[in-house]
PDB file of N, CA and C in Angstrom:
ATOM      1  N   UNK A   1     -72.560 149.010 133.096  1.00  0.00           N
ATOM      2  CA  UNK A   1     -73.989 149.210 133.217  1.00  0.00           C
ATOM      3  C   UNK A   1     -74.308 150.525 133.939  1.00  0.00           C
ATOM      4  N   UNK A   2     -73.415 150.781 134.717  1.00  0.00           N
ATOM      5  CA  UNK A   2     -73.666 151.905 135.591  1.00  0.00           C
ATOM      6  C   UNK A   2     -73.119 153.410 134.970  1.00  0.00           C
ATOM      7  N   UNK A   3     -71.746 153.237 134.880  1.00  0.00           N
ATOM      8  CA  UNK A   3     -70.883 154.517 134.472  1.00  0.00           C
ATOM      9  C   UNK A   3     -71.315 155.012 132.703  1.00  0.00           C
ATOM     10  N   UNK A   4     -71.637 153.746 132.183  1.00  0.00           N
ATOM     11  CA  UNK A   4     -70.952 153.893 130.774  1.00  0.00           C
ATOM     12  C   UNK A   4     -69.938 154.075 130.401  1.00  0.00           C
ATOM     13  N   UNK A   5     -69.058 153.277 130.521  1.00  0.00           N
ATOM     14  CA  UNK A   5     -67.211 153.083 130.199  1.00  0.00           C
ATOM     15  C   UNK A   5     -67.701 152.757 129.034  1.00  0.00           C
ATOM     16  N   UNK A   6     -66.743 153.031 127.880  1.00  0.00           N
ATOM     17  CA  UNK A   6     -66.340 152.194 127.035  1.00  0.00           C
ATOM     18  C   UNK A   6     -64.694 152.862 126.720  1.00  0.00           C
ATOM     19  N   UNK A   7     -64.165 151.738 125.981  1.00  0.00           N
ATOM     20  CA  UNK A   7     -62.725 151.730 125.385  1.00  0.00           C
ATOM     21  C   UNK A   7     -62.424 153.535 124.925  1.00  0.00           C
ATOM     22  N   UNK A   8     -61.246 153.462 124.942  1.00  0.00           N
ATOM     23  CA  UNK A   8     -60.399 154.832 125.192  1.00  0.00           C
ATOM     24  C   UNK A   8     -59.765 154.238 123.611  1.00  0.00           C
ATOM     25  N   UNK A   9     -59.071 155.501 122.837  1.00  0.00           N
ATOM     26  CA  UNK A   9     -58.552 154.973 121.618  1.00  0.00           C
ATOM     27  C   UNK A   9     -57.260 155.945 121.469  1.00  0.00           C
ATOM     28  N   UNK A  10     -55.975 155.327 121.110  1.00  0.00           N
ATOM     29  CA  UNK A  10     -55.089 156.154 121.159  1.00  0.00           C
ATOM     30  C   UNK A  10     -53.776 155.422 120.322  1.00  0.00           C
ATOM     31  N   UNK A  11     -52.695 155.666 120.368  1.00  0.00           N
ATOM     32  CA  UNK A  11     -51.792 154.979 120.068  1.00  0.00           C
ATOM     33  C   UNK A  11     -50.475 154.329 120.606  1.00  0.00           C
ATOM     34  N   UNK A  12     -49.850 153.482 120.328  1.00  0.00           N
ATOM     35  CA  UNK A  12     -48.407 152.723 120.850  1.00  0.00           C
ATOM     36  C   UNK A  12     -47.335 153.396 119.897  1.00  0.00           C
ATOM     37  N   UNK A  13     -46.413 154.268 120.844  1.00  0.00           N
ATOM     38  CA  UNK A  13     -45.770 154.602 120.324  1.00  0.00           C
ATOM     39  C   UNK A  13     -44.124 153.538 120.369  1.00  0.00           C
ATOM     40  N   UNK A  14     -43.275 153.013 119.251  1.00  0.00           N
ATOM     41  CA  UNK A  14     -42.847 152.676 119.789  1.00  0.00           C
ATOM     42  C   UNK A  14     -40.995 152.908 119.581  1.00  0.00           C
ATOM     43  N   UNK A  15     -40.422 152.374 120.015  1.00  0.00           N
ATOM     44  CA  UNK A  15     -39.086 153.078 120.271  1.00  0.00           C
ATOM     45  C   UNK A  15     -38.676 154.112 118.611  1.00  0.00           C
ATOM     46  N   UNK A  16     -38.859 153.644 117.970  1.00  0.00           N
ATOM     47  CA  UNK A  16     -38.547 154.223 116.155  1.00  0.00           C
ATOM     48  C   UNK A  16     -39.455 155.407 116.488  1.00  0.00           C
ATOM     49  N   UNK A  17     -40.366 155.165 117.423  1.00  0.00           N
ATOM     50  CA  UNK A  17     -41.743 156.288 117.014  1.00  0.00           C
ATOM     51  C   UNK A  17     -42.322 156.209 116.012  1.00  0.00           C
ATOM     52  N   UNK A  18     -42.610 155.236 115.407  1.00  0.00           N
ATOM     53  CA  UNK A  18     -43.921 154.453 115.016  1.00  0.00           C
ATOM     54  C   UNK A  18     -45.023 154.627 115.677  1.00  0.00           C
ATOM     55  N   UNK A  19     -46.325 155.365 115.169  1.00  0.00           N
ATOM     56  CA  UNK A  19     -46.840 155.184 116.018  1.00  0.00           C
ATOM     57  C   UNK A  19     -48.492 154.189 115.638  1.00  0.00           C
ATOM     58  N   UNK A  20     -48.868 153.144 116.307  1.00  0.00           N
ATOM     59  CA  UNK A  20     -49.591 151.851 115.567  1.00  0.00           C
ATOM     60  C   UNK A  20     -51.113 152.099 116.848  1.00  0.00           C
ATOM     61  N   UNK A  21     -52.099 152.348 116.205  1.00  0.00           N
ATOM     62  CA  UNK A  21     -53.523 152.323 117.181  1.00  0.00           C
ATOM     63  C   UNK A  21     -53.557 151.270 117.985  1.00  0.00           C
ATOM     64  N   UNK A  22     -53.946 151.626 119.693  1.00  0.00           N
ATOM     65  CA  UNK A  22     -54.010 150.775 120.562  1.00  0.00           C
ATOM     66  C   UNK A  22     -55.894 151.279 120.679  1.00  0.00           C
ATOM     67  N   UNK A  23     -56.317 150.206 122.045  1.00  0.00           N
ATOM     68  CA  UNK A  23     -57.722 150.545 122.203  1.00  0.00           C
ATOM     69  C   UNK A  23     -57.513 150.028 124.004  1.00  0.00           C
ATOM     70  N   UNK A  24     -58.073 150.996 124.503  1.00  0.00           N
ATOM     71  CA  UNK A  24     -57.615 151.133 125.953  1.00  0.00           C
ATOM     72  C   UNK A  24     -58.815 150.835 126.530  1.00  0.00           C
ATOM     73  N   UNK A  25     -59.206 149.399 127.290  1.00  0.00           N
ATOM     74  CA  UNK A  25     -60.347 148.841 127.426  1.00  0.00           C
ATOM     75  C   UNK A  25     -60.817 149.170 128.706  1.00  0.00           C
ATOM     76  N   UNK A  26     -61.543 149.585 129.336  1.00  0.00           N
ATOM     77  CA  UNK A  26     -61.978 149.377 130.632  1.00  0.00           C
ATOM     78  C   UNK A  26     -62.073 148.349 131.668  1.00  0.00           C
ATOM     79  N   UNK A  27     -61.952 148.657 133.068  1.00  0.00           N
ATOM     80  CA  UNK A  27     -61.541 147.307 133.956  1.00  0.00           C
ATOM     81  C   UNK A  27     -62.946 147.020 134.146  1.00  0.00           C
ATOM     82  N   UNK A  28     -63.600 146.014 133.479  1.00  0.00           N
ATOM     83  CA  UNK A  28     -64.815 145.892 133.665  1.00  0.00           C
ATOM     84  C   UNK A  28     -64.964 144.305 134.931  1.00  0.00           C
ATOM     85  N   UNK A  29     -65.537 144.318 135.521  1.00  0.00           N
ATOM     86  CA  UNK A  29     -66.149 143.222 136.610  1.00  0.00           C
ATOM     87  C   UNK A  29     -67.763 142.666 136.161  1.00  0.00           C
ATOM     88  N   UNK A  30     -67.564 141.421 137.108  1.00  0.00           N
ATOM     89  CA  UNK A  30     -68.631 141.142 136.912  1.00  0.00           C
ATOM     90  C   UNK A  30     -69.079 141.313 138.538  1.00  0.00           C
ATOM     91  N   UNK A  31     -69.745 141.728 139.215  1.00  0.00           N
ATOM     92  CA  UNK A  31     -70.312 141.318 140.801  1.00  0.00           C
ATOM     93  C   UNK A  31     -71.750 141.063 140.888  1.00  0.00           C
ATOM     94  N   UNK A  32     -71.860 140.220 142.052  1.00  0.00           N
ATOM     95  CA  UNK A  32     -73.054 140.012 142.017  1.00  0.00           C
ATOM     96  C   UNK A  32     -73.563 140.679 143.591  1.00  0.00           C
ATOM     97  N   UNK A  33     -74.673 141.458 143.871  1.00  0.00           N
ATOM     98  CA  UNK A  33     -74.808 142.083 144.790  1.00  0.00           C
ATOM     99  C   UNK A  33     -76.616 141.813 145.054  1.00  0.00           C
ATOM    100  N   UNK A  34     -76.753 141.928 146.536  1.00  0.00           N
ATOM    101  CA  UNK A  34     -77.978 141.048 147.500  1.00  0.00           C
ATOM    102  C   UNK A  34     -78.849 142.681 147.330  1.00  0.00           C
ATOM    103  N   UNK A  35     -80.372 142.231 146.145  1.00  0.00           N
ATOM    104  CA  UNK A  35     -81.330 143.572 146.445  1.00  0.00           C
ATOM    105  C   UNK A  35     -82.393 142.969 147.388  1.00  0.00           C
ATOM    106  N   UNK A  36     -81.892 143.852 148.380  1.00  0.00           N
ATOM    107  CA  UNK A  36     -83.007 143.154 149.867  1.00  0.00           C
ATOM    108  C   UNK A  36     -84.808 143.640 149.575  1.00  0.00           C
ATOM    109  N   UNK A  37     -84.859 144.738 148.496  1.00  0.00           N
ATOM    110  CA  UNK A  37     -86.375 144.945 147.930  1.00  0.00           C
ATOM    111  C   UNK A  37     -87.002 143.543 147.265  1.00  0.00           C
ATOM    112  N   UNK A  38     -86.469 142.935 146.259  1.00  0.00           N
ATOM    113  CA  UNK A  38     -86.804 142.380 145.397  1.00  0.00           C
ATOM    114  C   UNK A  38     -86.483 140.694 145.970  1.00  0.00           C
ATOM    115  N   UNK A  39     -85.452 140.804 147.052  1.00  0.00           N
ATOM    116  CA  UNK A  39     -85.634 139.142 147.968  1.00  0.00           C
ATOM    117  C   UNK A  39     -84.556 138.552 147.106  1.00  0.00           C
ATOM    118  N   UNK A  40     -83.729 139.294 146.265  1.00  0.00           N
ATOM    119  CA  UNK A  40     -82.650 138.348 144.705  1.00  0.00           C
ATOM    120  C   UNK A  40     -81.144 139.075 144.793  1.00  0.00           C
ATOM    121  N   UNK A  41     -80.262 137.970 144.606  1.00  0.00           N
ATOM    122  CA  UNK A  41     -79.226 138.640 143.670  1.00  0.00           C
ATOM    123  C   UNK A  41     -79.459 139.261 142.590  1.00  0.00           C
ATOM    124  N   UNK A  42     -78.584 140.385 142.348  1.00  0.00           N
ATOM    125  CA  UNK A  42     -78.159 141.090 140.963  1.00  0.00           C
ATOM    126  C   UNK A  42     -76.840 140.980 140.485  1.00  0.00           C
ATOM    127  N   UNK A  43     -76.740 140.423 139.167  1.00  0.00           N
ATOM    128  CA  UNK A  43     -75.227 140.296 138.927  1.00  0.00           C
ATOM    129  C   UNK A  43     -74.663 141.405 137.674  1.00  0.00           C
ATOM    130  N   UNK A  44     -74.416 142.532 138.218  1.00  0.00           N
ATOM    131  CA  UNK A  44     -74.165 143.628 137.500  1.00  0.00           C
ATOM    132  C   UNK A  44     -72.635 144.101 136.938  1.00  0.00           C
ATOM    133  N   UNK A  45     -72.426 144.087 135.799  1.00  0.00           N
ATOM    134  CA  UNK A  45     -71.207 144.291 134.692  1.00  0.00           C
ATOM    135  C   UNK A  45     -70.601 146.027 135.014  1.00  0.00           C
ATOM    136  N   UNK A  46     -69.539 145.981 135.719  1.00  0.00           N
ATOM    137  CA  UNK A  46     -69.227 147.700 136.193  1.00  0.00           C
ATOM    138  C   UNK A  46     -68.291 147.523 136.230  1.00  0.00           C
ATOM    139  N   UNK A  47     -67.467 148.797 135.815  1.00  0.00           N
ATOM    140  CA  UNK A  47     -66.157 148.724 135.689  1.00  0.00           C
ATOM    141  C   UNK A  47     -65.422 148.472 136.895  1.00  0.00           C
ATOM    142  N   UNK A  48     -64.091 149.371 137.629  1.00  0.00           N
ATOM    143  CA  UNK A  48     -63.840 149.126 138.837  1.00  0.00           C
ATOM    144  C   UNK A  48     -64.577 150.682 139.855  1.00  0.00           C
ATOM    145  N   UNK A  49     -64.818 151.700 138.813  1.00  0.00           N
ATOM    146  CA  UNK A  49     -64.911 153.017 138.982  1.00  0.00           C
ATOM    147  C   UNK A  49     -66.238 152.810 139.598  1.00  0.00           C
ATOM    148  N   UNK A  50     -67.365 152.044 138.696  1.00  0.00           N
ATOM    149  CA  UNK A  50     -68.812 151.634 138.986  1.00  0.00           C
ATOM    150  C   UNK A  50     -68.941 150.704 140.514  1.00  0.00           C
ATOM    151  N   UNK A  51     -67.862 149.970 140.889  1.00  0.00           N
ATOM    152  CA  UNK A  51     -67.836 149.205 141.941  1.00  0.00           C
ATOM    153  C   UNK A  51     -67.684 150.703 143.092  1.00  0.00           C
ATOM    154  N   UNK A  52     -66.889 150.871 142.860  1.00  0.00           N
ATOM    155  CA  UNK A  52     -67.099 152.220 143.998  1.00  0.00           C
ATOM    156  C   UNK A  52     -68.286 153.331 143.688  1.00  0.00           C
ATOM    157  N   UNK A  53     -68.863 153.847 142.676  1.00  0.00           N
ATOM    158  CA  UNK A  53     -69.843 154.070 143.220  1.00  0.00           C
ATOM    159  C   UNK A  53     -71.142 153.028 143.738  1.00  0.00           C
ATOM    160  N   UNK A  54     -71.468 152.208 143.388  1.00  0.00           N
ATOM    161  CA  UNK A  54     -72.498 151.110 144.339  1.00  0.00           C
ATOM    162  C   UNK A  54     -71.828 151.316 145.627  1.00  0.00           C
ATOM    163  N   UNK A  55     -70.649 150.986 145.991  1.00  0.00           N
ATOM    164  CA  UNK A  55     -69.943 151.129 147.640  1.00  0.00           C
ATOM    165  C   UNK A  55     -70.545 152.372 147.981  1.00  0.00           C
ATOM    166  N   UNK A  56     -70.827 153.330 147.550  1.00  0.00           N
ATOM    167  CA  UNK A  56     -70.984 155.057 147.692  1.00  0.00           C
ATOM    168  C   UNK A  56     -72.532 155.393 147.744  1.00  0.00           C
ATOM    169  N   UNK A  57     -73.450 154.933 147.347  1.00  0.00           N
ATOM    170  CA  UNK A  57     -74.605 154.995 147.112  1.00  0.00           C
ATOM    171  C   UNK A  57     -75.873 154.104 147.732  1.00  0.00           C
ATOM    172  N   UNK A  58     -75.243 152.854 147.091  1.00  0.00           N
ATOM    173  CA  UNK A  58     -76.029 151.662 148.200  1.00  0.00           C
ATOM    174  C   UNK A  58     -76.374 151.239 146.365  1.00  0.00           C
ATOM    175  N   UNK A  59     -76.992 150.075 146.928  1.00  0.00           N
ATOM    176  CA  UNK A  59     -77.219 148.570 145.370  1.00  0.00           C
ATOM    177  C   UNK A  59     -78.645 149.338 145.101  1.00  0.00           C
ATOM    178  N   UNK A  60     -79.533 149.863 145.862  1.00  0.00           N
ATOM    179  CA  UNK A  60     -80.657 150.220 145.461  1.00  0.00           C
ATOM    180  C   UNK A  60     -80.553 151.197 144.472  1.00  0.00           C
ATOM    181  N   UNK A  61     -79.867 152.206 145.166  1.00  0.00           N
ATOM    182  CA  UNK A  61     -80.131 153.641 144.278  1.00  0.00           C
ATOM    183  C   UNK A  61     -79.270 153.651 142.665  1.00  0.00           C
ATOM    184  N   UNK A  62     -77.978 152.352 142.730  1.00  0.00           N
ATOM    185  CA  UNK A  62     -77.501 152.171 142.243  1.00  0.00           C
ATOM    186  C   UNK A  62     -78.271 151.273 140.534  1.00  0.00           C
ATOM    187  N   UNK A  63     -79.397 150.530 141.251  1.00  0.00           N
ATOM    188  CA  UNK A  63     -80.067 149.517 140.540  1.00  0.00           C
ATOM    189  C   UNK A  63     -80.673 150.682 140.012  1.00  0.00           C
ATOM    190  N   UNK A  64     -81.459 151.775 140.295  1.00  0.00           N
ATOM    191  CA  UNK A  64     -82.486 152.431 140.019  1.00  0.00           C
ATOM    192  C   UNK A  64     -81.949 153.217 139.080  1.00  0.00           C
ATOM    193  N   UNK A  65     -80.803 153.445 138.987  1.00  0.00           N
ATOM    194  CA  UNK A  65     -79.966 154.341 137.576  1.00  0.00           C
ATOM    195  C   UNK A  65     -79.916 153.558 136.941  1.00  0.00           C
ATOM    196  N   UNK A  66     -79.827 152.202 136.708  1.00  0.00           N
ATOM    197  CA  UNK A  66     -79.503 151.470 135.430  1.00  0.00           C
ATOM    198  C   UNK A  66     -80.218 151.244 134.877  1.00  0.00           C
ATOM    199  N   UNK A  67     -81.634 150.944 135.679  1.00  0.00           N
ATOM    200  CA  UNK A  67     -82.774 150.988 134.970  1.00  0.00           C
ATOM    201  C   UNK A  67     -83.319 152.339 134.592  1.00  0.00           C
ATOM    202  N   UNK A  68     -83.214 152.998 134.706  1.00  0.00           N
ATOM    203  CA  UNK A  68     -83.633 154.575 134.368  1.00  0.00           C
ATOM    204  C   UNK A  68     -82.836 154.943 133.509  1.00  0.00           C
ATOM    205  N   UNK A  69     -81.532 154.333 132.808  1.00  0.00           N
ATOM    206  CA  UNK A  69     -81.122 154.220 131.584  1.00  0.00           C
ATOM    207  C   UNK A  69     -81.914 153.215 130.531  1.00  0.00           C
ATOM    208  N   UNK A  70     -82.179 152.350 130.825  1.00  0.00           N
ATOM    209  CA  UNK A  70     -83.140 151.288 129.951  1.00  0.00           C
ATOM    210  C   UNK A  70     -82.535 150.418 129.904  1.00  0.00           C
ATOM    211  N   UNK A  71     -81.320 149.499 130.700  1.00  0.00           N
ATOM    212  CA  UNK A  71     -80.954 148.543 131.175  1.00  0.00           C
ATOM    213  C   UNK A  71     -81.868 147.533 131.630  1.00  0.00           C
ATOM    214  N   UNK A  72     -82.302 146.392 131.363  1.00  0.00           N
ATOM    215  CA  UNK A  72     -83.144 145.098 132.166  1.00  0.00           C
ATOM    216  C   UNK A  72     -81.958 145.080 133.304  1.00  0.00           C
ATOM    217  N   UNK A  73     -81.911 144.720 134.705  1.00  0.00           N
ATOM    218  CA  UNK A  73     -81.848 144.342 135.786  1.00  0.00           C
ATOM    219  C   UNK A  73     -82.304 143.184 136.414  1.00  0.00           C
TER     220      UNK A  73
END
């Protein structure tokens, strides 16, 4: 919701060197985090990269980008 991860695309190479398409998914979470504006939990879908920035920013400023993408919150 935050970063915009999505899947990485590449291949498995394997011992013959064959090489067969893999899809390299993102570590996505679910957390749920306390918005002291609004009096509610938020339970926001971020990868592990997105968990550190909310740690980095704060849940507010963090909430306020997702919605300023056009995310419901």
């Amino acid at each position: 919701m935050l970063t915009g991860a999505q899947p990485g695309f590449g291949n498995t190479i394997s011992h013959s060197h064959r090489r067969t398409s893999r899809r390299f998914n993102p570590n996505i979470q679910s957390k749920r985090y306390w918005l002291p504006t609004e009096g509610r939990h938020v339970r926001l879908r971020l990868s592990t990269k997105g968990i550190k920035t909310v740690d980095t920013i704060g849940v507010e400023a963090a909430v306020a980008r997702i919605r300023a993408r056009g995310v419901k919150v």
